[in-house]
C-alpha atoms as a PDB file:
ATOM      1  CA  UNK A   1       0.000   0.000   0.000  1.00  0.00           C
ATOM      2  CA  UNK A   2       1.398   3.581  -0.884  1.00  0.00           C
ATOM      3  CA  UNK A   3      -1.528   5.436  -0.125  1.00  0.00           C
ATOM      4  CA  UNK A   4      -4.119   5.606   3.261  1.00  0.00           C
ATOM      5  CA  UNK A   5      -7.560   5.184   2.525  1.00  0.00           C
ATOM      6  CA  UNK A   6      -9.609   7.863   2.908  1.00  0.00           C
ATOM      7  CA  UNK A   7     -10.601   6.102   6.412  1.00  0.00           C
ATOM      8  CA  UNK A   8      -7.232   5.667   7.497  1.00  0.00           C
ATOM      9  CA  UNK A   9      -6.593   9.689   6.708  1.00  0.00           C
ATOM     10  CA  UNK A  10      -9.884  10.548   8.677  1.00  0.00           C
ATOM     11  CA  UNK A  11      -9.132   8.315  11.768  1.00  0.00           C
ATOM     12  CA  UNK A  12      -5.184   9.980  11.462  1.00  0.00           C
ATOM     13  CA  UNK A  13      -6.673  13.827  11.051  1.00  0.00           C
ATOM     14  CA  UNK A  14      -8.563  13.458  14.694  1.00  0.00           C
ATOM     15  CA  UNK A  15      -4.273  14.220  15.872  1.00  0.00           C
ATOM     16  CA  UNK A  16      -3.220  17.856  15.565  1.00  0.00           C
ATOM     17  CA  UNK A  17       0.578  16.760  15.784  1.00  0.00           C
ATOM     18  CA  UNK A  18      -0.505  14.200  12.563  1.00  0.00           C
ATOM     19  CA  UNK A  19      -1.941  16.394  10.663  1.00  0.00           C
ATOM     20  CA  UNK A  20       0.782  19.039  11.227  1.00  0.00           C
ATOM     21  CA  UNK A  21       3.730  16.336  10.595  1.00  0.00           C
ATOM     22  CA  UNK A  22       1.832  15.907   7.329  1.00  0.00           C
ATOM     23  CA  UNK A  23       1.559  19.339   6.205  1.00  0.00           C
ATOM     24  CA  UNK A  24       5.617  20.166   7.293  1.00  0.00           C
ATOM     25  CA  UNK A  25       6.078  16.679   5.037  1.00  0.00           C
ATOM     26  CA  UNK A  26       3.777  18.269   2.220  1.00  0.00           C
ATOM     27  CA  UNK A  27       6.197  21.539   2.479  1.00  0.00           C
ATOM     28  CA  UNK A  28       9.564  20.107   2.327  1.00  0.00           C
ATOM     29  CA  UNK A  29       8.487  18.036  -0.782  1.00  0.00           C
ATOM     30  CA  UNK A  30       6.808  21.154  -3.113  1.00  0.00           C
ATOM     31  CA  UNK A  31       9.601  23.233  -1.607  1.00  0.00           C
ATOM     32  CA  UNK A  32      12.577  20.757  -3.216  1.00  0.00           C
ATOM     33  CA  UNK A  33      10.639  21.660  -6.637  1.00  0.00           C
ATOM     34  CA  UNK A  34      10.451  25.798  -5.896  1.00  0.00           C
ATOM     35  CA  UNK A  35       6.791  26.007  -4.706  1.00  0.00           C
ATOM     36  CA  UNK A  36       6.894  27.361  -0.966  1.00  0.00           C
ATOM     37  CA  UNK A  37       4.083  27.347   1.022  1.00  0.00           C
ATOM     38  CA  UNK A  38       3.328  30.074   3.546  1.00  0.00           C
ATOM     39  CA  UNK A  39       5.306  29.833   7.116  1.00  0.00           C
ATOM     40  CA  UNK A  40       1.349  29.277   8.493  1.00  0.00           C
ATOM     41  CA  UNK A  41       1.119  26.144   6.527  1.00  0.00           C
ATOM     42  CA  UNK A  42       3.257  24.358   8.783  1.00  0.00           C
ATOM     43  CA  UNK A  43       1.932  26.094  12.051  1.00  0.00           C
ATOM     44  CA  UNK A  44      -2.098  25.778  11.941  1.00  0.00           C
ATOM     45  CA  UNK A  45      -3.433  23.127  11.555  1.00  0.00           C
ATOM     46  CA  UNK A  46      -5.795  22.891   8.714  1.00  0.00           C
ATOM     47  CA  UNK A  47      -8.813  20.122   8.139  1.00  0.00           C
ATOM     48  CA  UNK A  48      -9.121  17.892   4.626  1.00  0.00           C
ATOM     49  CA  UNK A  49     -10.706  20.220   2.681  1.00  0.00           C
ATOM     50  CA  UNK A  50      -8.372  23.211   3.466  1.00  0.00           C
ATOM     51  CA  UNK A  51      -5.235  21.241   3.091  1.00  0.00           C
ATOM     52  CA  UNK A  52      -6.683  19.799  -0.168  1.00  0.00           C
ATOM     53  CA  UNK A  53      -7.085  23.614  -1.375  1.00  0.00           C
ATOM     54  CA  UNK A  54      -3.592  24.443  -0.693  1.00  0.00           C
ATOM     55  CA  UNK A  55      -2.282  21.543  -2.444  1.00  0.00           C
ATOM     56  CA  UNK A  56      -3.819  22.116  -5.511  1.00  0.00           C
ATOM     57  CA  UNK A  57      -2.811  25.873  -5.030  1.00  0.00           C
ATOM     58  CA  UNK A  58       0.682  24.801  -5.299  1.00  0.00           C
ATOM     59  CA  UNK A  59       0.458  22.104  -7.708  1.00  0.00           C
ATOM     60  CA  UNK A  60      -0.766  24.670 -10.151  1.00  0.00           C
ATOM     61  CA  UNK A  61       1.877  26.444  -9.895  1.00  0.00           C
ATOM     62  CA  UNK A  62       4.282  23.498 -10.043  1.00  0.00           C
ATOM     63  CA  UNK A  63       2.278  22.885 -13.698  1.00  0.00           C
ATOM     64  CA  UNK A  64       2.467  26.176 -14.990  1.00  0.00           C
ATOM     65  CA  UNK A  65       6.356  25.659 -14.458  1.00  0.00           C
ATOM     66  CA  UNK A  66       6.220  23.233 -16.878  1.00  0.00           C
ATOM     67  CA  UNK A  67       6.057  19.177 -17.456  1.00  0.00           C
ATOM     68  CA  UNK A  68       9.924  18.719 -15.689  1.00  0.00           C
ATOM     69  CA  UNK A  69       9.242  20.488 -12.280  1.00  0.00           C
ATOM     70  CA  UNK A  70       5.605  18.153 -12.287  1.00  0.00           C
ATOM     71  CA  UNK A  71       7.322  14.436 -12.518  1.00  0.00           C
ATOM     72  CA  UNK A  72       9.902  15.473 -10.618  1.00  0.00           C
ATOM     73  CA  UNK A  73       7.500  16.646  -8.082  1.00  0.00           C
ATOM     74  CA  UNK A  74       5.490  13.609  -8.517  1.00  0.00           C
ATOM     75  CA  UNK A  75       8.960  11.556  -8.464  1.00  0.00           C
ATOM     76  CA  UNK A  76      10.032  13.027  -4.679  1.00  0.00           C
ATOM     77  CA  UNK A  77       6.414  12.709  -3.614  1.00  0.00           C
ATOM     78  CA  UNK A  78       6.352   9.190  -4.748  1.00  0.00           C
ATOM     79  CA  UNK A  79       3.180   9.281  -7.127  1.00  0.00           C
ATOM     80  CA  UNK A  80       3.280   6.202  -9.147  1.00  0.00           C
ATOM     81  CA  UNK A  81       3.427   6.997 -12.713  1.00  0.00           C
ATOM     82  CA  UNK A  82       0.524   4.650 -13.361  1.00  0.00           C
ATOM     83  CA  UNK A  83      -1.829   6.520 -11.119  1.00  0.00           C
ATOM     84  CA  UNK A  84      -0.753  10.366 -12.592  1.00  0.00           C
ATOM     85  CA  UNK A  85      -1.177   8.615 -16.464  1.00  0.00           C
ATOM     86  CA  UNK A  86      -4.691   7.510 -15.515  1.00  0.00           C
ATOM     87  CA  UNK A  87      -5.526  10.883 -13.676  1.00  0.00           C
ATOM     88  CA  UNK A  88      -4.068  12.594 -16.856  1.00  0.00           C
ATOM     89  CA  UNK A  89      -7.826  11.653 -18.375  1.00  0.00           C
ATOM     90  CA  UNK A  90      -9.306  13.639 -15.682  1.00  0.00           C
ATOM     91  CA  UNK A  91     -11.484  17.164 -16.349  1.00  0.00           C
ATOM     92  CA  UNK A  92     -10.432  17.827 -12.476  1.00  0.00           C
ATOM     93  CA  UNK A  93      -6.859  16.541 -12.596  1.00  0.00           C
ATOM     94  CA  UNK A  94      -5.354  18.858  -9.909  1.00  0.00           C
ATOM     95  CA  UNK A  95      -8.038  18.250  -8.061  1.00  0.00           C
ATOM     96  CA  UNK A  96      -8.003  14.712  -8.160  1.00  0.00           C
ATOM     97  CA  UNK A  97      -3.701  14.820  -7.630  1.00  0.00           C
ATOM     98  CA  UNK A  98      -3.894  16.762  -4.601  1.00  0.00           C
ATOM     99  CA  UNK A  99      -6.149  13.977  -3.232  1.00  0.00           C
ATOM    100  CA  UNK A 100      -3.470  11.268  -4.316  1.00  0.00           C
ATOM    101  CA  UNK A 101      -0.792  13.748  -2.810  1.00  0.00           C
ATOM    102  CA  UNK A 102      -2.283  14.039   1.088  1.00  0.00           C
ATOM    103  CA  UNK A 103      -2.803  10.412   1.173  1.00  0.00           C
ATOM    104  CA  UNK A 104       0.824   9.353   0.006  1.00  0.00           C
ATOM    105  CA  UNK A 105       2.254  12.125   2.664  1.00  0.00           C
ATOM    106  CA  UNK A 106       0.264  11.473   4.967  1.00  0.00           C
ATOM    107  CA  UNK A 107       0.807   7.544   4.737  1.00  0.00           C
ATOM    108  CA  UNK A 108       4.821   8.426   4.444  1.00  0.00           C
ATOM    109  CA  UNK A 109       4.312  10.599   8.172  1.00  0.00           C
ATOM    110  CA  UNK A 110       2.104   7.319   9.338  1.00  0.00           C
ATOM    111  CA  UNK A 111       5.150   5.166   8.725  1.00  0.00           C
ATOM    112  CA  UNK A 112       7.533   7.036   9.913  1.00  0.00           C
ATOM    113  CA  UNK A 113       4.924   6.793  13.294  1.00  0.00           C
ATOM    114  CA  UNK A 114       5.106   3.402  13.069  1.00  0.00           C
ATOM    115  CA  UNK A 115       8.867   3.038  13.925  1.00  0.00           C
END
Protein backbone atom coordinates (compact mmCIF):
# COMPACT_ATOMS: atom_id res chain seq x y z
CA UNK A 1 0.00 0.00 0.00
CA UNK A 2 1.40 3.58 -0.88
CA UNK A 3 -1.53 5.44 -0.13
CA UNK A 4 -4.12 5.61 3.26
CA UNK A 5 -7.56 5.18 2.52
CA UNK A 6 -9.61 7.86 2.91
CA UNK A 7 -10.60 6.10 6.41
CA UNK A 8 -7.23 5.67 7.50
CA UNK A 9 -6.59 9.69 6.71
CA UNK A 10 -9.88 10.55 8.68
CA UNK A 11 -9.13 8.31 11.77
CA UNK A 12 -5.18 9.98 11.46
CA UNK A 13 -6.67 13.83 11.05
CA UNK A 14 -8.56 13.46 14.69
CA UNK A 15 -4.27 14.22 15.87
CA UNK A 16 -3.22 17.86 15.57
CA UNK A 17 0.58 16.76 15.78
CA UNK A 18 -0.50 14.20 12.56
CA UNK A 19 -1.94 16.39 10.66
CA UNK A 20 0.78 19.04 11.23
CA UNK A 21 3.73 16.34 10.60
CA UNK A 22 1.83 15.91 7.33
CA UNK A 23 1.56 19.34 6.20
CA UNK A 24 5.62 20.17 7.29
CA UNK A 25 6.08 16.68 5.04
CA UNK A 26 3.78 18.27 2.22
CA UNK A 27 6.20 21.54 2.48
CA UNK A 28 9.56 20.11 2.33
CA UNK A 29 8.49 18.04 -0.78
CA UNK A 30 6.81 21.15 -3.11
CA UNK A 31 9.60 23.23 -1.61
CA UNK A 32 12.58 20.76 -3.22
CA UNK A 33 10.64 21.66 -6.64
CA UNK A 34 10.45 25.80 -5.90
CA UNK A 35 6.79 26.01 -4.71
CA UNK A 36 6.89 27.36 -0.97
CA UNK A 37 4.08 27.35 1.02
CA UNK A 38 3.33 30.07 3.55
CA UNK A 39 5.31 29.83 7.12
CA UNK A 40 1.35 29.28 8.49
CA UNK A 41 1.12 26.14 6.53
CA UNK A 42 3.26 24.36 8.78
CA UNK A 43 1.93 26.09 12.05
CA UNK A 44 -2.10 25.78 11.94
CA UNK A 45 -3.43 23.13 11.56
CA UNK A 46 -5.80 22.89 8.71
CA UNK A 47 -8.81 20.12 8.14
CA UNK A 48 -9.12 17.89 4.63
CA UNK A 49 -10.71 20.22 2.68
CA UNK A 50 -8.37 23.21 3.47
CA UNK A 51 -5.23 21.24 3.09
CA UNK A 52 -6.68 19.80 -0.17
CA UNK A 53 -7.08 23.61 -1.38
CA UNK A 54 -3.59 24.44 -0.69
CA UNK A 55 -2.28 21.54 -2.44
CA UNK A 56 -3.82 22.12 -5.51
CA UNK A 57 -2.81 25.87 -5.03
CA UNK A 58 0.68 24.80 -5.30
CA UNK A 59 0.46 22.10 -7.71
CA UNK A 60 -0.77 24.67 -10.15
CA UNK A 61 1.88 26.44 -9.90
CA UNK A 62 4.28 23.50 -10.04
CA UNK A 63 2.28 22.89 -13.70
CA UNK A 64 2.47 26.18 -14.99
CA UNK A 65 6.36 25.66 -14.46
CA UNK A 66 6.22 23.23 -16.88
CA UNK A 67 6.06 19.18 -17.46
CA UNK A 68 9.92 18.72 -15.69
CA UNK A 69 9.24 20.49 -12.28
CA UNK A 70 5.61 18.15 -12.29
CA UNK A 71 7.32 14.44 -12.52
CA UNK A 72 9.90 15.47 -10.62
CA UNK A 73 7.50 16.65 -8.08
CA UNK A 74 5.49 13.61 -8.52
CA UNK A 75 8.96 11.56 -8.46
CA UNK A 76 10.03 13.03 -4.68
CA UNK A 77 6.41 12.71 -3.61
CA UNK A 78 6.35 9.19 -4.75
CA UNK A 79 3.18 9.28 -7.13
CA UNK A 80 3.28 6.20 -9.15
CA UNK A 81 3.43 7.00 -12.71
CA UNK A 82 0.52 4.65 -13.36
CA UNK A 83 -1.83 6.52 -11.12
CA UNK A 84 -0.75 10.37 -12.59
CA UNK A 85 -1.18 8.61 -16.46
CA UNK A 86 -4.69 7.51 -15.51
CA UNK A 87 -5.53 10.88 -13.68
CA UNK A 88 -4.07 12.59 -16.86
CA UNK A 89 -7.83 11.65 -18.38
CA UNK A 90 -9.31 13.64 -15.68
CA UNK A 91 -11.48 17.16 -16.35
CA UNK A 92 -10.43 17.83 -12.48
CA UNK A 93 -6.86 16.54 -12.60
CA UNK A 94 -5.35 18.86 -9.91
CA UNK A 95 -8.04 18.25 -8.06
CA UNK A 96 -8.00 14.71 -8.16
CA UNK A 97 -3.70 14.82 -7.63
CA UNK A 98 -3.89 16.76 -4.60
CA UNK A 99 -6.15 13.98 -3.23
CA UNK A 100 -3.47 11.27 -4.32
CA UNK A 101 -0.79 13.75 -2.81
CA UNK A 102 -2.28 14.04 1.09
CA UNK A 103 -2.80 10.41 1.17
CA UNK A 104 0.82 9.35 0.01
CA UNK A 105 2.25 12.12 2.66
CA UNK A 106 0.26 11.47 4.97
CA UNK A 107 0.81 7.54 4.74
CA UNK A 108 4.82 8.43 4.44
CA UNK A 109 4.31 10.60 8.17
CA UNK A 110 2.10 7.32 9.34
CA UNK A 111 5.15 5.17 8.72
CA UNK A 112 7.53 7.04 9.91
CA UNK A 113 4.92 6.79 13.29
CA UNK A 114 5.11 3.40 13.07
CA UNK A 115 8.87 3.04 13.92
Amino acid sequence: MLFLSKNDLDSAFQSNDFVLKTQLQIMKDFNQSGVNFTAQFSLKKLNYDQIIQEIESKLIEVMKLGETQLLQLLYQIDIPQSDFTTLLKSPNISGELSILILQREAYKVHLRGLF
